[in-house]
Protein backbone atom coordinates (compact mmCIF):
# COMPACT_ATOMS: atom_id res chain seq x y z
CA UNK A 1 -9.10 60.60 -32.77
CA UNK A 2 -6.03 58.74 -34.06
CA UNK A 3 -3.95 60.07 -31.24
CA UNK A 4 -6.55 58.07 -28.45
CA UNK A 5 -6.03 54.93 -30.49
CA UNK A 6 -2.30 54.32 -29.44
CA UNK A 7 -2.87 55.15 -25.98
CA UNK A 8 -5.98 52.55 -25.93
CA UNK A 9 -4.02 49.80 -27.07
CA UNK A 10 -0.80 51.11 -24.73
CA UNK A 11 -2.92 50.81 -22.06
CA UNK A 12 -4.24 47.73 -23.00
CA UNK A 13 -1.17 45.89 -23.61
CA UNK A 14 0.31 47.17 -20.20
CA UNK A 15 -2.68 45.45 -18.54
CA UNK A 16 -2.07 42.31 -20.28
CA UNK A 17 1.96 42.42 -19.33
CA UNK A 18 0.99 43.17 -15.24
CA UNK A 19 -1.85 40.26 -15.46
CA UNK A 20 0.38 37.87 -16.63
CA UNK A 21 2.95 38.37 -13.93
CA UNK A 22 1.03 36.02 -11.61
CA UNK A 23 0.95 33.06 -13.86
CA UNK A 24 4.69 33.77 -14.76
CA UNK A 25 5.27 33.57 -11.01
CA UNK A 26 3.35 30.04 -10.54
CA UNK A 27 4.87 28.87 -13.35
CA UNK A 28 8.41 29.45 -12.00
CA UNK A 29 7.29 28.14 -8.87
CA UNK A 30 5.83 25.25 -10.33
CA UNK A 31 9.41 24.53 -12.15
CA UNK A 32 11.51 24.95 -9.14
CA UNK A 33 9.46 22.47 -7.19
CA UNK A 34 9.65 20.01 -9.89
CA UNK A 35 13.49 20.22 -10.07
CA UNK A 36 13.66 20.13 -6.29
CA UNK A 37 11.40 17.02 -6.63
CA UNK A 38 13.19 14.97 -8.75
CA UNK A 39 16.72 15.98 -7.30
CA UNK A 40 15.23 14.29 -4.03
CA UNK A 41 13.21 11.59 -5.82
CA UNK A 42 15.75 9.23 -4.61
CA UNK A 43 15.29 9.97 -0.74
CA UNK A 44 11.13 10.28 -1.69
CA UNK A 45 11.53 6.72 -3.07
CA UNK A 46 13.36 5.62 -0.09
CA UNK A 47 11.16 7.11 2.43
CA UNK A 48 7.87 5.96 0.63
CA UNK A 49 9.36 2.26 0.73
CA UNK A 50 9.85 2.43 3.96
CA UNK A 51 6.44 3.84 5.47
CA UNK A 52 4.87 1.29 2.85
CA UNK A 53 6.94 -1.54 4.26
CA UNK A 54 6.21 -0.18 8.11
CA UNK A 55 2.71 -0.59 7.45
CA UNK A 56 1.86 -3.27 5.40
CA UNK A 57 4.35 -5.60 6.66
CA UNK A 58 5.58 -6.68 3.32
CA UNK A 59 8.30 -5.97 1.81
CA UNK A 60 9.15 -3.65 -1.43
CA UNK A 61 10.82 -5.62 -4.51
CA UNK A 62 13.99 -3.98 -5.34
CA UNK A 63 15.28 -2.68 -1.85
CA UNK A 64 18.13 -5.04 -1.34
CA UNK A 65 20.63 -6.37 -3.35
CA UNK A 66 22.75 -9.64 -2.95
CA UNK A 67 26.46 -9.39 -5.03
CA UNK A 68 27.75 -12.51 -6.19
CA UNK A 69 31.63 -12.15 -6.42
CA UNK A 70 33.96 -14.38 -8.19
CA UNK A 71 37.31 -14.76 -5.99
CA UNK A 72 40.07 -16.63 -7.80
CA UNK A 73 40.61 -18.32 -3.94
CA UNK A 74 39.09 -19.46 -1.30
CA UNK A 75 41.69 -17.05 0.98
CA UNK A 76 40.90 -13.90 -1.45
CA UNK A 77 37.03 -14.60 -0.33
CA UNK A 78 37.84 -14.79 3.06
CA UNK A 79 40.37 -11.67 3.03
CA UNK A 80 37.30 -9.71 0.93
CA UNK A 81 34.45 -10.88 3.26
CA UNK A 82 36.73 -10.03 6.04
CA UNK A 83 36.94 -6.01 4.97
CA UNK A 84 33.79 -5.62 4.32
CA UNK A 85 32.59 -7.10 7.75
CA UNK A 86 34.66 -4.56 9.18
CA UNK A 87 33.29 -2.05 7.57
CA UNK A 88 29.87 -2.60 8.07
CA UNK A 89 28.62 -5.24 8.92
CA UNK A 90 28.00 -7.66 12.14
CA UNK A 91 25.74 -10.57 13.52
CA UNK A 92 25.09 -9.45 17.40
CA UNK A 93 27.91 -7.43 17.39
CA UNK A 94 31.13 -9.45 16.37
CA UNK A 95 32.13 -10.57 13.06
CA UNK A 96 31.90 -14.22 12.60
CA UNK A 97 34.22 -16.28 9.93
CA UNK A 98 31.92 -19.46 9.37
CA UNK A 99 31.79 -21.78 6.60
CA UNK A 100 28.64 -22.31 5.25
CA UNK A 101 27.31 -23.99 1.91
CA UNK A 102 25.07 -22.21 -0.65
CA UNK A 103 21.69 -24.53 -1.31
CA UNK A 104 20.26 -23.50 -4.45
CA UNK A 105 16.53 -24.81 -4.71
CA UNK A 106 15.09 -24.34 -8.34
CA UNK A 107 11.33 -23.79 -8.45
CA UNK A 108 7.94 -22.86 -9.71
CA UNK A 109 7.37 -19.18 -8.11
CA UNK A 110 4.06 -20.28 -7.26
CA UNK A 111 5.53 -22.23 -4.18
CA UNK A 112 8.73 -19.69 -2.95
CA UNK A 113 6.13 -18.67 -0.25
CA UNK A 114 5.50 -22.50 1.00
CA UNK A 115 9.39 -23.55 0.85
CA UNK A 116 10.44 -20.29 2.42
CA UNK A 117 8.13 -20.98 5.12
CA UNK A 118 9.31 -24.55 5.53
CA UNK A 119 12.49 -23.40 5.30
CA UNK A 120 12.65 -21.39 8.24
CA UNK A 121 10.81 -24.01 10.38
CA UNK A 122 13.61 -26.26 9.85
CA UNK A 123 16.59 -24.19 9.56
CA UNK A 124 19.25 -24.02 12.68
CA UNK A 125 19.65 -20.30 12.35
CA UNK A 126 17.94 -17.70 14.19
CA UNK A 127 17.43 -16.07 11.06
CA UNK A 128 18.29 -18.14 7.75
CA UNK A 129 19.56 -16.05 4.39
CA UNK A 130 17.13 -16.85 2.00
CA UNK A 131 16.95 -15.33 -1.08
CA UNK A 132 14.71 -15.37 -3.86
CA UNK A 133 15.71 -14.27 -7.87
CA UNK A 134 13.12 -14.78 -10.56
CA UNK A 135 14.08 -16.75 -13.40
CA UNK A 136 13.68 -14.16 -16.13
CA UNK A 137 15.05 -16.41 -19.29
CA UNK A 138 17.31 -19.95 -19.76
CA UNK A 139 17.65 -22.69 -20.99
CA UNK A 140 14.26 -23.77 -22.20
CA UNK A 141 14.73 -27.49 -22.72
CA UNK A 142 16.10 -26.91 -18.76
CA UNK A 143 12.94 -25.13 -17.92
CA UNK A 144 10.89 -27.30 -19.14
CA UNK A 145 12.53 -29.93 -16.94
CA UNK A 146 11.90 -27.86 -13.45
CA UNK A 147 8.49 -27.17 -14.17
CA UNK A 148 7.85 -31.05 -15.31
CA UNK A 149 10.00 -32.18 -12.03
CA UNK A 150 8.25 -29.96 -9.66
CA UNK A 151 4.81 -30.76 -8.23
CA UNK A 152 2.64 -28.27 -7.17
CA UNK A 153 1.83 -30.05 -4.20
């Protein structure tokens, strides 16, 4: 009698090790999809962005980004703006050297929308670079002052 005891539980346990091979198999299937996820996460994120942005029409906080670069002259800016042109980038296909003067129009976020809108009704370019940045912190005694100085109307 003590001789079927060890082959019950053999037999047992062996059932328990072949059952288990299916979950063992999910889970490592589970784990190589997650790694393959998040190695393409940044491509996902892209691609997502963009279908959201194709169709909705608005666009995704966080897409672009505008550099500000400190050149020590006004010939290094050039000679830098220059490169990177040729690199890259063009307005209807030629690179255009243009002086132009930065406008920098402090206020309440509530109204971006309205003055960007304005903006572009007025502007002489076919398509004006406007850019928005959030004021996240300053100079509170200054900050008091825009939102004091600017109506909402």
């Amino acid at each position: 009698m003590q001789d079927n005891k060890p082959d019950y539980f053999y037999q047992r346990y062996r059932k328990d090790i072949m059952s288990s091979a299916v979950p063992r198999s999910g889970f490592v299937v589970f784990c190589v999809l997650l790694v393959v996820t998040l190695a393409l996460y940044p491509v996902l994120r892209t691609l997502g962005v963009q279908i959201y942005s194709a169709f909705t029409g608005k666009y995704v906080s966080g897409y672009h980004s505008l550099l500000l670069v400190n050149c020590p002259t006004e010939q290094t800016a050039r000679d830098i703006g220059r490169i990177i042109m040729e690199k890259r980038y063009y307005w209807k296909g030629e690179i255009r050297d243009a002086t132009e003067i930065l406008l920098l129009v402090r206020t309440k976020t509530s109204l971006v929308q309205r003055l960007m809108t304005y903006i572009i009704a007025i502007h002489p370019y076919d398509i004006p670079e406007i850019i928005t940045f959030s004021i996240d912190d300053g100079s509170q005694h200054y900050l008091k002052w825009i939102a004091e100085a600017v109506t909402d109307s």
